[in-house]
N, C-alpha and C. Protein backbone atom coordinates (compact mmCIF):
# COMPACT_ATOMS: atom_id res chain seq x y z
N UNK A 1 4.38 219.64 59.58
CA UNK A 1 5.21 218.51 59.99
C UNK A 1 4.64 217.93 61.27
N UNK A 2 4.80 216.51 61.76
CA UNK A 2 4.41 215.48 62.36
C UNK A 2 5.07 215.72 63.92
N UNK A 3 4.62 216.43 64.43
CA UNK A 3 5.85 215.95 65.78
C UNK A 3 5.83 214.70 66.57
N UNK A 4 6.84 214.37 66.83
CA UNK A 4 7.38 212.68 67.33
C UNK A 4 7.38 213.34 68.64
N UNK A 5 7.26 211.70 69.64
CA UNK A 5 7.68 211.68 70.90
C UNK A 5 7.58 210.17 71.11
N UNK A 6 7.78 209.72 72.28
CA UNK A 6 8.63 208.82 72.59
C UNK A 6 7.41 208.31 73.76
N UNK A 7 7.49 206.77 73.72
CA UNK A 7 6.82 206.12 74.99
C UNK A 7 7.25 206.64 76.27
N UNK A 8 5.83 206.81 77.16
CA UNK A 8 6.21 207.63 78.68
C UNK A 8 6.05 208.95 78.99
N UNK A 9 5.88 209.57 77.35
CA UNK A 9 6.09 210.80 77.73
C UNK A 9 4.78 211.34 77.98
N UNK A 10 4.30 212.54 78.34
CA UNK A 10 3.13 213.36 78.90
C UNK A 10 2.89 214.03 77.51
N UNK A 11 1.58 213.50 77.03
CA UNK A 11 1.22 214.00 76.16
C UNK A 11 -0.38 214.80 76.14
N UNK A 12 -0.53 215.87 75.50
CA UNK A 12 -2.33 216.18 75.50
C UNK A 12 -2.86 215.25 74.74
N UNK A 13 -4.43 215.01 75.19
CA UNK A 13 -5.19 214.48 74.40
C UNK A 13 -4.95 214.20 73.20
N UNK A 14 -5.48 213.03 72.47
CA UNK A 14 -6.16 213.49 71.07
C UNK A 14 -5.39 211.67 70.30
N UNK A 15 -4.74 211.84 68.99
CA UNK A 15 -4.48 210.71 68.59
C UNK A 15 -2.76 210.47 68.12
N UNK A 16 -2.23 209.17 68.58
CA UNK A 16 -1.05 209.28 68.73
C UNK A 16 -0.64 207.71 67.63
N UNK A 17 -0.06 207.84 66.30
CA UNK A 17 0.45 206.82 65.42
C UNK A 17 1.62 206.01 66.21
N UNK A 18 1.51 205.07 66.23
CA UNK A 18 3.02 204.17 66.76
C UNK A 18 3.58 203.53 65.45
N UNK A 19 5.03 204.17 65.30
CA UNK A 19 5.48 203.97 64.20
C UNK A 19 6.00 202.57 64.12
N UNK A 20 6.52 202.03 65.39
CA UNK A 20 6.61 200.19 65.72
C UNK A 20 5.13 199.39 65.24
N UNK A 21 4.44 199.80 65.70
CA UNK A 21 3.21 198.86 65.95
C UNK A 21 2.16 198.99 64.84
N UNK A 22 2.12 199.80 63.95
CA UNK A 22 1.46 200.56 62.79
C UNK A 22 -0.37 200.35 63.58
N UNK A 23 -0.18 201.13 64.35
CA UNK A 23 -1.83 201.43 65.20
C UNK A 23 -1.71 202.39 65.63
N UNK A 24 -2.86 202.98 65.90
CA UNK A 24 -3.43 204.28 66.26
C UNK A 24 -3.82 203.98 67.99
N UNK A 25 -3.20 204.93 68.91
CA UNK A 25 -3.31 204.67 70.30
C UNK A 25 -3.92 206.29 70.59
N UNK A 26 -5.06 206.29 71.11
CA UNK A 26 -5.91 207.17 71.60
C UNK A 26 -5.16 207.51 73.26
N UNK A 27 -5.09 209.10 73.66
CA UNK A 27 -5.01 209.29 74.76
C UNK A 27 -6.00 209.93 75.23
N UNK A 28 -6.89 209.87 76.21
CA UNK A 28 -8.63 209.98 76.47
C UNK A 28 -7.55 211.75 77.71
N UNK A 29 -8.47 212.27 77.81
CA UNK A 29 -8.59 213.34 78.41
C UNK A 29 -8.05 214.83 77.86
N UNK A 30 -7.32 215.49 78.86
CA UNK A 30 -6.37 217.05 78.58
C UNK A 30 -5.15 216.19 78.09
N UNK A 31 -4.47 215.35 79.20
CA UNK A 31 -3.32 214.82 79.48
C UNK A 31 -3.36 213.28 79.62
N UNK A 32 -2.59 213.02 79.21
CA UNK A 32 -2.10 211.70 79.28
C UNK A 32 -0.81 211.23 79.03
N UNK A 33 -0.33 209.76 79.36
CA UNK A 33 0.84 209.18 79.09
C UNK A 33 0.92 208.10 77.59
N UNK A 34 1.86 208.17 77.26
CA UNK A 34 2.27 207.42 76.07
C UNK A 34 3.02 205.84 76.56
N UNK A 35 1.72 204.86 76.24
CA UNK A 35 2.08 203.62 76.89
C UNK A 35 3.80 202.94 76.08
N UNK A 36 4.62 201.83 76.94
CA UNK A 36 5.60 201.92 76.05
C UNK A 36 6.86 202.93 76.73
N UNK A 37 7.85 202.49 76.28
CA UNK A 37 9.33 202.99 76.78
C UNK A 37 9.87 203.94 76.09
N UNK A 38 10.92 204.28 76.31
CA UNK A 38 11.56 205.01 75.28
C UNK A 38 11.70 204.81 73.83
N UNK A 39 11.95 203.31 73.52
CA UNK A 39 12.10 202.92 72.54
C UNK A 39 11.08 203.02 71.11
N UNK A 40 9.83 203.36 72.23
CA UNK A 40 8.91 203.44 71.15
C UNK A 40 8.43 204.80 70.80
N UNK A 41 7.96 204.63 69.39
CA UNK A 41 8.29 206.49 68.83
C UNK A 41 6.75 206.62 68.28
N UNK A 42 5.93 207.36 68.35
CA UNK A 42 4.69 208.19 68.07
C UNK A 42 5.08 208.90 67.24
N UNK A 43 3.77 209.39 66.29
CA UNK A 43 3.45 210.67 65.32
C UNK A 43 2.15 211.04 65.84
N UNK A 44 1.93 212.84 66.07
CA UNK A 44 0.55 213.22 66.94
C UNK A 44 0.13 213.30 65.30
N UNK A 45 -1.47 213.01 65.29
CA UNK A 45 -2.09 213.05 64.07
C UNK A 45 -3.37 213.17 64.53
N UNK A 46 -3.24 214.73 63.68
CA UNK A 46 -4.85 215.09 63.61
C UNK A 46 -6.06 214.41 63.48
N UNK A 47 -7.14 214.64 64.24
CA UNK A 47 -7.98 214.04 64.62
C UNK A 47 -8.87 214.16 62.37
N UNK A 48 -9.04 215.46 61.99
CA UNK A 48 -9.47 215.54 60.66
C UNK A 48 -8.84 214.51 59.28
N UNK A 49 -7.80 214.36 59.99
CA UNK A 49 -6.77 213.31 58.90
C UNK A 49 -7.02 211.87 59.25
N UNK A 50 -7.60 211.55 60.59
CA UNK A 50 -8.43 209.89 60.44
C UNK A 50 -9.53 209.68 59.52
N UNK A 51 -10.19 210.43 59.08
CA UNK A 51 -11.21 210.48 58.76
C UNK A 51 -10.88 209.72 57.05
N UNK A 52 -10.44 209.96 56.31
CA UNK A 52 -9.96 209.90 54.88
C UNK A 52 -9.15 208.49 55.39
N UNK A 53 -8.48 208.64 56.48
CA UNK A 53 -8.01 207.10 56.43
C UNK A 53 -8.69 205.64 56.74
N UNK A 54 -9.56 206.43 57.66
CA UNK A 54 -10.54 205.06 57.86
C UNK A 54 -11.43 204.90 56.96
N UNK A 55 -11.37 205.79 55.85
CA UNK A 55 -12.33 205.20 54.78
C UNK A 55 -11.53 204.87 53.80
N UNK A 56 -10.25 204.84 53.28
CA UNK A 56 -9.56 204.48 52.49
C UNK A 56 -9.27 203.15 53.02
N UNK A 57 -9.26 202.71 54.40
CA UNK A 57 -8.66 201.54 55.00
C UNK A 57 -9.96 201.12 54.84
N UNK A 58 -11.38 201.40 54.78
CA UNK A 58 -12.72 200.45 54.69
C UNK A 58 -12.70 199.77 53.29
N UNK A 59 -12.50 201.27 52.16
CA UNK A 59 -12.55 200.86 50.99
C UNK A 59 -11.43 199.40 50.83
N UNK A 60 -10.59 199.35 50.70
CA UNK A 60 -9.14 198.69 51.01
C UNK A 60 -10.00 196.55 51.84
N UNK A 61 -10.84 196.82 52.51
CA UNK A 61 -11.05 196.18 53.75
C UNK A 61 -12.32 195.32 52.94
N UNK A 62 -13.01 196.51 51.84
CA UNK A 62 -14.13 195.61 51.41
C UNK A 62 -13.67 195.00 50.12
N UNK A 63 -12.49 195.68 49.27
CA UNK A 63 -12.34 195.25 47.99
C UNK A 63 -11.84 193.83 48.37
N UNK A 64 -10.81 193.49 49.23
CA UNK A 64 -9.94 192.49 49.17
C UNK A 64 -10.50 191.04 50.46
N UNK A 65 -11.85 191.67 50.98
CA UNK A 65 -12.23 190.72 51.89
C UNK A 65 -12.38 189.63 50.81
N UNK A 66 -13.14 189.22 49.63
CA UNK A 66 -13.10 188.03 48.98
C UNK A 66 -11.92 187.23 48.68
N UNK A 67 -11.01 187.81 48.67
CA UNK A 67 -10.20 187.70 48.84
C UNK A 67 -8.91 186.55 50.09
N UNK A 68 -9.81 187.81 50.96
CA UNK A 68 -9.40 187.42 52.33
C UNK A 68 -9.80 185.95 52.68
N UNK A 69 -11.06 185.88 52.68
CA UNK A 69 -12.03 184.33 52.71
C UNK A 69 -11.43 183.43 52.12
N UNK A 70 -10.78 183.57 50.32
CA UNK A 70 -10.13 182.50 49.89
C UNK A 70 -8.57 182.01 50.40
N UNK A 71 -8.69 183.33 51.20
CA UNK A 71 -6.71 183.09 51.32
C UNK A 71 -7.07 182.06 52.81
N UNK A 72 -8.29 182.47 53.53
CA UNK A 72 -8.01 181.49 54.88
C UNK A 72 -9.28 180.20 54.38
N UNK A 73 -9.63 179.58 53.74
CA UNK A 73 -9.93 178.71 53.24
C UNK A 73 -8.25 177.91 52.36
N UNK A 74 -7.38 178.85 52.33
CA UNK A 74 -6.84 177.92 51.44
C UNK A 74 -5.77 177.56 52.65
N UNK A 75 -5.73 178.31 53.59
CA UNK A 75 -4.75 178.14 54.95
C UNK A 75 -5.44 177.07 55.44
N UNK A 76 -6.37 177.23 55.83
CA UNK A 76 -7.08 175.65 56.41
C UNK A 76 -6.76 174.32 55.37
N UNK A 77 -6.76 174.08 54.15
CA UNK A 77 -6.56 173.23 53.37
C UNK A 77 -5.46 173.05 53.75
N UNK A 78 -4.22 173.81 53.66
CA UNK A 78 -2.67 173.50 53.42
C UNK A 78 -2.55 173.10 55.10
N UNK A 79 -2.99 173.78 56.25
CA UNK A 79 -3.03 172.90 57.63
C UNK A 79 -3.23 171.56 57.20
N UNK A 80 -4.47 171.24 56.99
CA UNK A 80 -4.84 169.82 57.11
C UNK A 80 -4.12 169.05 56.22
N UNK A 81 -3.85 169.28 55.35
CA UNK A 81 -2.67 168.57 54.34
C UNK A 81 -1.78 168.55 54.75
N UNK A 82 -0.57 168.96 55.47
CA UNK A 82 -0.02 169.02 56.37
C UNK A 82 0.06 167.90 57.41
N UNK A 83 -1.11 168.17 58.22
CA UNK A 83 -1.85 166.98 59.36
C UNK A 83 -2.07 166.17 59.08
N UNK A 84 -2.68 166.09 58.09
CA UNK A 84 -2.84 164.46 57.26
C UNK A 84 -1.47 164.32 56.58
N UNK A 85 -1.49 163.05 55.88
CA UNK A 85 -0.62 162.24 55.44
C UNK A 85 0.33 161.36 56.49
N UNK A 86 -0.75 161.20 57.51
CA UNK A 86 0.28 160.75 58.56
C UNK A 86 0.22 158.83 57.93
N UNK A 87 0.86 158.03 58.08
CA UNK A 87 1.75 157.16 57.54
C UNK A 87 1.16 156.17 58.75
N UNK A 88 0.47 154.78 57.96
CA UNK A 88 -0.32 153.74 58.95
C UNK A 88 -0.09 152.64 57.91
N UNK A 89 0.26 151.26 58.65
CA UNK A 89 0.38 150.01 58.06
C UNK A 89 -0.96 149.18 58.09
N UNK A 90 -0.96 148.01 57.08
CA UNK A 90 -2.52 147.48 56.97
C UNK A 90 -2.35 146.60 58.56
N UNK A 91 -3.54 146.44 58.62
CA UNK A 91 -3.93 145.82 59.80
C UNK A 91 -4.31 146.95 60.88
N UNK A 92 -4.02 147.61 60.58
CA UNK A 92 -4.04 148.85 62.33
C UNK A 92 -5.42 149.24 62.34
N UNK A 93 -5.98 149.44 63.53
CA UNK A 93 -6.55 150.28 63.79
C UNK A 93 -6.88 151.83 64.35
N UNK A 94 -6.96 153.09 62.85
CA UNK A 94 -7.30 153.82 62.54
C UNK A 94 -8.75 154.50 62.30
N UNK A 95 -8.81 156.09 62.79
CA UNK A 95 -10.09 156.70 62.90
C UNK A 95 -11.03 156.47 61.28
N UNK A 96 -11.92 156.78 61.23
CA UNK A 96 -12.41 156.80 59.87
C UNK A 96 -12.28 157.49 59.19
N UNK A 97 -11.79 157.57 57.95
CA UNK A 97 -11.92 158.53 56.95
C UNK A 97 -11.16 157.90 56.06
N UNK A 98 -10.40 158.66 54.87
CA UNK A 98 -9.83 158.15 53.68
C UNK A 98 -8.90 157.98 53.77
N UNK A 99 -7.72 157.09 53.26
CA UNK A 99 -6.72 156.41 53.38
C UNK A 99 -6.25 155.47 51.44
N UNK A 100 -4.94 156.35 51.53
CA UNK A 100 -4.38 156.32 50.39
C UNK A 100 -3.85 154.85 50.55
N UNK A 101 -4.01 153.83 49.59
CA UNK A 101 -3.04 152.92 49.48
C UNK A 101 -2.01 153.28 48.47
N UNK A 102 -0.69 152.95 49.30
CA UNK A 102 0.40 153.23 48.30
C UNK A 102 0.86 152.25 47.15
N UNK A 103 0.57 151.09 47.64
CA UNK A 103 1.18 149.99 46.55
C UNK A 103 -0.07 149.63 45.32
N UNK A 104 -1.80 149.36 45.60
CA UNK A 104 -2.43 149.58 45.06
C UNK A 104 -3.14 151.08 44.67
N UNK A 105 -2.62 152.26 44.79
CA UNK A 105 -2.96 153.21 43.84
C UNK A 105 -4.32 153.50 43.95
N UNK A 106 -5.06 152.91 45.26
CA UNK A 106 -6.42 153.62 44.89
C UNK A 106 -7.07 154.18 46.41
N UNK A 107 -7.38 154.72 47.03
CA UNK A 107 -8.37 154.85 48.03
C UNK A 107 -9.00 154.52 48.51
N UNK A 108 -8.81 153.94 50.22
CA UNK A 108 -9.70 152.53 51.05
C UNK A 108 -10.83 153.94 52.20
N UNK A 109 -11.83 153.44 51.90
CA UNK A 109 -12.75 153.67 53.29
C UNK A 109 -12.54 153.15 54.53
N UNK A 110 -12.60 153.85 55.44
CA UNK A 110 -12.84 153.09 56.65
C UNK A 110 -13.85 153.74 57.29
N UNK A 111 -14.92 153.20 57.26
CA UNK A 111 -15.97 153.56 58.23
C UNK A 111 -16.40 153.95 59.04
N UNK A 112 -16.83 154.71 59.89
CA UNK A 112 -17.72 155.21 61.42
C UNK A 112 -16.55 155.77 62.40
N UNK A 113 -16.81 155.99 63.56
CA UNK A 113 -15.36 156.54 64.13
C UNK A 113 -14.33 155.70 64.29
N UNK A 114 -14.00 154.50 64.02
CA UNK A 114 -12.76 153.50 64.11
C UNK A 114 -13.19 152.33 62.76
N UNK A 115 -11.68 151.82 62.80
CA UNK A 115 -12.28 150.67 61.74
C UNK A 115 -10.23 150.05 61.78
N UNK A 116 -10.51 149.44 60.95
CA UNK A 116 -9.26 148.17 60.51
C UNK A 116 -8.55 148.36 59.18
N UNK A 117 -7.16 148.77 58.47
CA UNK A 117 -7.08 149.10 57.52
C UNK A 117 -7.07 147.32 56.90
N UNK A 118 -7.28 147.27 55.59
CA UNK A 118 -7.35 146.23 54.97
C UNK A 118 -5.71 145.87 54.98
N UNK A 119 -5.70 144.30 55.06
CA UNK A 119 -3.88 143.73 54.38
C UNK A 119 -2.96 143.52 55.75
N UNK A 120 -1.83 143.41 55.67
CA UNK A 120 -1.06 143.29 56.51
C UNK A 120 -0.05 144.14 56.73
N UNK A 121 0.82 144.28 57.76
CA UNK A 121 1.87 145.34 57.80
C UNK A 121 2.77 145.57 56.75
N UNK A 122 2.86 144.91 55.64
CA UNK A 122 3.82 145.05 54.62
C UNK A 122 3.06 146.15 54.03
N UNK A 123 1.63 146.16 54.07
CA UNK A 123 1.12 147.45 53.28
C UNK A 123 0.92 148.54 53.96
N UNK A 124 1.35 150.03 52.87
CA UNK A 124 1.31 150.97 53.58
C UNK A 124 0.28 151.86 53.46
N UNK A 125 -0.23 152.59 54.07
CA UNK A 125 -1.68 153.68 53.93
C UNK A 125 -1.27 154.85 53.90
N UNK A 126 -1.62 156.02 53.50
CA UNK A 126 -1.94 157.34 54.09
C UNK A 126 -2.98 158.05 54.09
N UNK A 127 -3.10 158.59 55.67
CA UNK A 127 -4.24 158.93 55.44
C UNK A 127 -4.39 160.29 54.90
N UNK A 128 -5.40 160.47 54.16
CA UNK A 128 -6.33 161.79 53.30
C UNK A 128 -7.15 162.58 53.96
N UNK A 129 -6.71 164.04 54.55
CA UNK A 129 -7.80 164.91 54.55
C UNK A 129 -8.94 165.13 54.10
N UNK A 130 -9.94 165.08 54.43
CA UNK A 130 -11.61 164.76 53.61
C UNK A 130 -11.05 166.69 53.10
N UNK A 131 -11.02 167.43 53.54
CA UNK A 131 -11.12 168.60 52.26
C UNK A 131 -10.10 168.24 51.47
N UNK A 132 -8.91 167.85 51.10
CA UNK A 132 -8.53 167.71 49.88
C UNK A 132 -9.42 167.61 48.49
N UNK A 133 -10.23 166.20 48.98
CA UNK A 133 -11.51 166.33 47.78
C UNK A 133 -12.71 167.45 47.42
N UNK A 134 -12.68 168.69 48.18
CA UNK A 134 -13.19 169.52 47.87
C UNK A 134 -12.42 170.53 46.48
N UNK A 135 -11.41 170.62 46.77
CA UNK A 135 -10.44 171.19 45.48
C UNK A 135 -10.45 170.22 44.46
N UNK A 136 -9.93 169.09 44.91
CA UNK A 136 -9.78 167.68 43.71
C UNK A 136 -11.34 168.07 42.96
N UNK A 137 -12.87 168.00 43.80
CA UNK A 137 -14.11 168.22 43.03
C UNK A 137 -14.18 169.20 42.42
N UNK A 138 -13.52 170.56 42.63
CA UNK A 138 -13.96 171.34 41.80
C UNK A 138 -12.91 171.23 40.83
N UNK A 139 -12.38 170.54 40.46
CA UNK A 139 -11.04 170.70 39.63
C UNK A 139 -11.82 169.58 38.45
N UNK A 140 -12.34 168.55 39.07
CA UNK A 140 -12.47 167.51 37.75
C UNK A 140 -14.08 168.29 37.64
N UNK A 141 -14.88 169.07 37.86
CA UNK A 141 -15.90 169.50 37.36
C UNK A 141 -15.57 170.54 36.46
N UNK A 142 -14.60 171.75 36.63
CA UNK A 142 -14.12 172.11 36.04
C UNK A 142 -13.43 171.74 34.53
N UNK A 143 -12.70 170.02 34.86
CA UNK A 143 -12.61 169.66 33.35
C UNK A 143 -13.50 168.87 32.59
N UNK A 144 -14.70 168.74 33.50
CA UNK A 144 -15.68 167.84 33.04
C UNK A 144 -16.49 169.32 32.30
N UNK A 145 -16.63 170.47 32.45
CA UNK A 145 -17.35 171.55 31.79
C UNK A 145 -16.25 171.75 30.96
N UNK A 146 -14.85 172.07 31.39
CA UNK A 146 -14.12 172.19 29.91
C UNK A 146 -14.31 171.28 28.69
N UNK A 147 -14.19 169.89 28.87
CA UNK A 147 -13.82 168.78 28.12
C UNK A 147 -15.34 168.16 27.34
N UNK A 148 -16.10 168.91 28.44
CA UNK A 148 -17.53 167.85 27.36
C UNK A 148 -18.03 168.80 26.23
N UNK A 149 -17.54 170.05 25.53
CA UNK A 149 -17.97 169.83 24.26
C UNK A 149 -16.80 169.39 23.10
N UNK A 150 -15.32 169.28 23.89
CA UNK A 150 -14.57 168.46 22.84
C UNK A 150 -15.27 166.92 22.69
N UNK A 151 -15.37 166.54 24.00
CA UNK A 151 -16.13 165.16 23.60
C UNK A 151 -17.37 164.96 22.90
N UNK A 152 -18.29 166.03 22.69
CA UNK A 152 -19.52 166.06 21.62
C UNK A 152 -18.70 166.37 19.99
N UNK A 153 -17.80 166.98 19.79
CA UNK A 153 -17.05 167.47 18.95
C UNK A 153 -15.95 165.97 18.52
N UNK A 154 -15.65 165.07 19.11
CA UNK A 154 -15.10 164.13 18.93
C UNK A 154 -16.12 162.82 18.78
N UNK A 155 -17.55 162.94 18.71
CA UNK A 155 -18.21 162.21 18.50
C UNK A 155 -19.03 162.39 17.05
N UNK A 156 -18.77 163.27 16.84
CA UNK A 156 -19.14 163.68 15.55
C UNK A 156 -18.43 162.84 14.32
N UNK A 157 -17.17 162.88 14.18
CA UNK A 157 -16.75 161.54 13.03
C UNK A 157 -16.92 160.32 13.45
N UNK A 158 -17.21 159.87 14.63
CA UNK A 158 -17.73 158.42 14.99
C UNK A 158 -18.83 158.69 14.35
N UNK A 159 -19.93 159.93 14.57
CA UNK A 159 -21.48 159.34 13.61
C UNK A 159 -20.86 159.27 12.26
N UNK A 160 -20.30 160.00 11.96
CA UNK A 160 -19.84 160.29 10.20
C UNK A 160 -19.65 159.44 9.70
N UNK A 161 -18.64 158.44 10.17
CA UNK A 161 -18.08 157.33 9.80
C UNK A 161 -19.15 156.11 9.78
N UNK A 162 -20.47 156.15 10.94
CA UNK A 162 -21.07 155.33 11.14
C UNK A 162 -22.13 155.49 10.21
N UNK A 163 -22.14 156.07 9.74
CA UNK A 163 -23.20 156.81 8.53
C UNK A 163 -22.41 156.07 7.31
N UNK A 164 -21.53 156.13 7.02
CA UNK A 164 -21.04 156.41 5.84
C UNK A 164 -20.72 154.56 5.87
N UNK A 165 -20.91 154.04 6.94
CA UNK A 165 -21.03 152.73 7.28
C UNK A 165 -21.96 151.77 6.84
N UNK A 166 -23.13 152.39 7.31
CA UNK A 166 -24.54 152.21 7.30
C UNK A 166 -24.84 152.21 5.70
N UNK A 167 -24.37 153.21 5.09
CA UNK A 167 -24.80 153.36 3.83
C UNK A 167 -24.44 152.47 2.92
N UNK A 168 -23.25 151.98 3.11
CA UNK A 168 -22.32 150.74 2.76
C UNK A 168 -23.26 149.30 2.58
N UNK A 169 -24.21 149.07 3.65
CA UNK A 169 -24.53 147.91 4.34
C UNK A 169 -24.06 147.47 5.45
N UNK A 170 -22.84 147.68 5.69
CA UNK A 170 -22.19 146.90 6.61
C UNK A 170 -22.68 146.96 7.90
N UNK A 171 -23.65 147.96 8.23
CA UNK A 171 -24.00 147.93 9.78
C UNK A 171 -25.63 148.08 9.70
N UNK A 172 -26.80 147.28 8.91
CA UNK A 172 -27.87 146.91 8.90
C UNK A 172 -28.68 146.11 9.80
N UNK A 173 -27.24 145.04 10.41
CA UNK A 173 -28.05 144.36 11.45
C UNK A 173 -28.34 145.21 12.82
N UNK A 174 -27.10 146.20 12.90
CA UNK A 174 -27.55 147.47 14.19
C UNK A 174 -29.15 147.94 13.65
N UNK A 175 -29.07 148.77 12.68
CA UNK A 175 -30.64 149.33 12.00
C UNK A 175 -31.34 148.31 12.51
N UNK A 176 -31.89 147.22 11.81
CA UNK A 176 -33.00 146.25 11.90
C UNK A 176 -33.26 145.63 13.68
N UNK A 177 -32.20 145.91 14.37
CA UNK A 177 -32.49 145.73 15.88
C UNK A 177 -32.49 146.73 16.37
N UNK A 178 -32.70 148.07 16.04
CA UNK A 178 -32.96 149.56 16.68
C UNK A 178 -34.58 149.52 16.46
N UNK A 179 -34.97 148.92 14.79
CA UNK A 179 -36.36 148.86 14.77
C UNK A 179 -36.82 148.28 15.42
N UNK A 180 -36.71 146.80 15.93
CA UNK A 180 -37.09 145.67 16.44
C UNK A 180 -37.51 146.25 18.21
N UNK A 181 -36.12 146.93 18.61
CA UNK A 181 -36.35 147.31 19.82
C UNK A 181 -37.33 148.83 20.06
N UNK A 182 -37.17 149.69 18.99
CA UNK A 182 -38.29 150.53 19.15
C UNK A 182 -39.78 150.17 19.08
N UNK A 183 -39.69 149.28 18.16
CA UNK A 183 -41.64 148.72 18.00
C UNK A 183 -41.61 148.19 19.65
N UNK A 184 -41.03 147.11 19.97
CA UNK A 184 -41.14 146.87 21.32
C UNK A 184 -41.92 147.68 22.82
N UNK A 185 -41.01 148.91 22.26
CA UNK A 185 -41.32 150.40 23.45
C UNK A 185 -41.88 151.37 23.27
N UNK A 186 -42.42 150.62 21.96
CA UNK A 186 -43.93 152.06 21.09
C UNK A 186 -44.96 151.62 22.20
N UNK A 187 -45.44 152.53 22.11
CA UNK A 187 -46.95 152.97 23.22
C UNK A 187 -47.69 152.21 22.10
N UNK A 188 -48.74 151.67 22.61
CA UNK A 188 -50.16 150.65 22.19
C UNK A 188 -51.17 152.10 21.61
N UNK A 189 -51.47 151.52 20.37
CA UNK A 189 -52.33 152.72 19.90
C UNK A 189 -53.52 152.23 20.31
């Protein structure tokens, strides 16, 4: 069993758990004091029993660091999203970067470190965090690799049909100007 003691008190050497603070507080010598008041409560823990923990806390430390990276990449995003969307009428002058128009639906530039929003005060802007479009990019590349072999797969009864067109007659004058334009861009024998 663990014996407890209490901030202040005179303790020997060695390693002392703070059950408030979930850290390990070293007391260097024979003797020492336990930083902290009464209120705060210690477990003495063998110096052989860190050992298994600091490698269970490494293991722990390396699995979930990728982890870690995406969780404060995604904290920085949700800051600046946050920070942005701050709310500017046309005519003003605003820093550069992207700027939502609300009534036309599309996204104004403004140039270099200052610039002029387009329109007049009846129109409204907001401005856009430049990382937003880092998620937005990987999101439409993402459906641009999902979606382009339905779209090779959906082009397939357009040839079918255009075949079955062709064979008809009905689309000869395309043929006879595919020839026309290939002799054109044949290499000179």
């Amino acid at each position: 069993m663990l014996k407890k003691y209490q901030g202040g008190e005179n303790v020997k050497g060695g390693f002392y758990w703070n059950t408030a603070e979930l850290e390990v507080v070293p007391v260097d010598g024979k003797n020492g004091t336990l930083p902290g008041g009464p209120t705060q409560k210690y477990l003495k823990v063998p110096a052989p029993a860190l050992i298994p923990l600091a490698i269970g806390f490494s293991a722990l430390y390396v699995m979930f660091l990728p982890f870690i990276g995406f969780a404060m990449v995604l904290s920085l995003v949700v800051r600046k999203v946050r920070k942005g969307g701050e709310r500017h009428q046309g005519g003003a002058n605003v820093k550069g970067g992207f700027y939502w128009h609300t009534a036309g639906h599309e996204f104004v530039t403004v140039d270099g470190k200052e610039g002029r929003l387009p329109g007049d005060p009846t129109q409204k802007y907001i401005k856009m965090p430049t990382l937003v479009f880092v998620p937005l990019a990987l999101v439409m590349g993402g459906l641009f690799v999902i979606f382009l072999p339905l779209i090779g797969f959906a082009m397939l009864p357009i040839l079918l049909v255009r075949k079955s067109l062709a064979s008809k007659g009905l689309i000869n004058v395309t043929r006879a100007s595919l020839r026309r334009l290939a002799a054109l861009t044949a290499p000179e024998s």
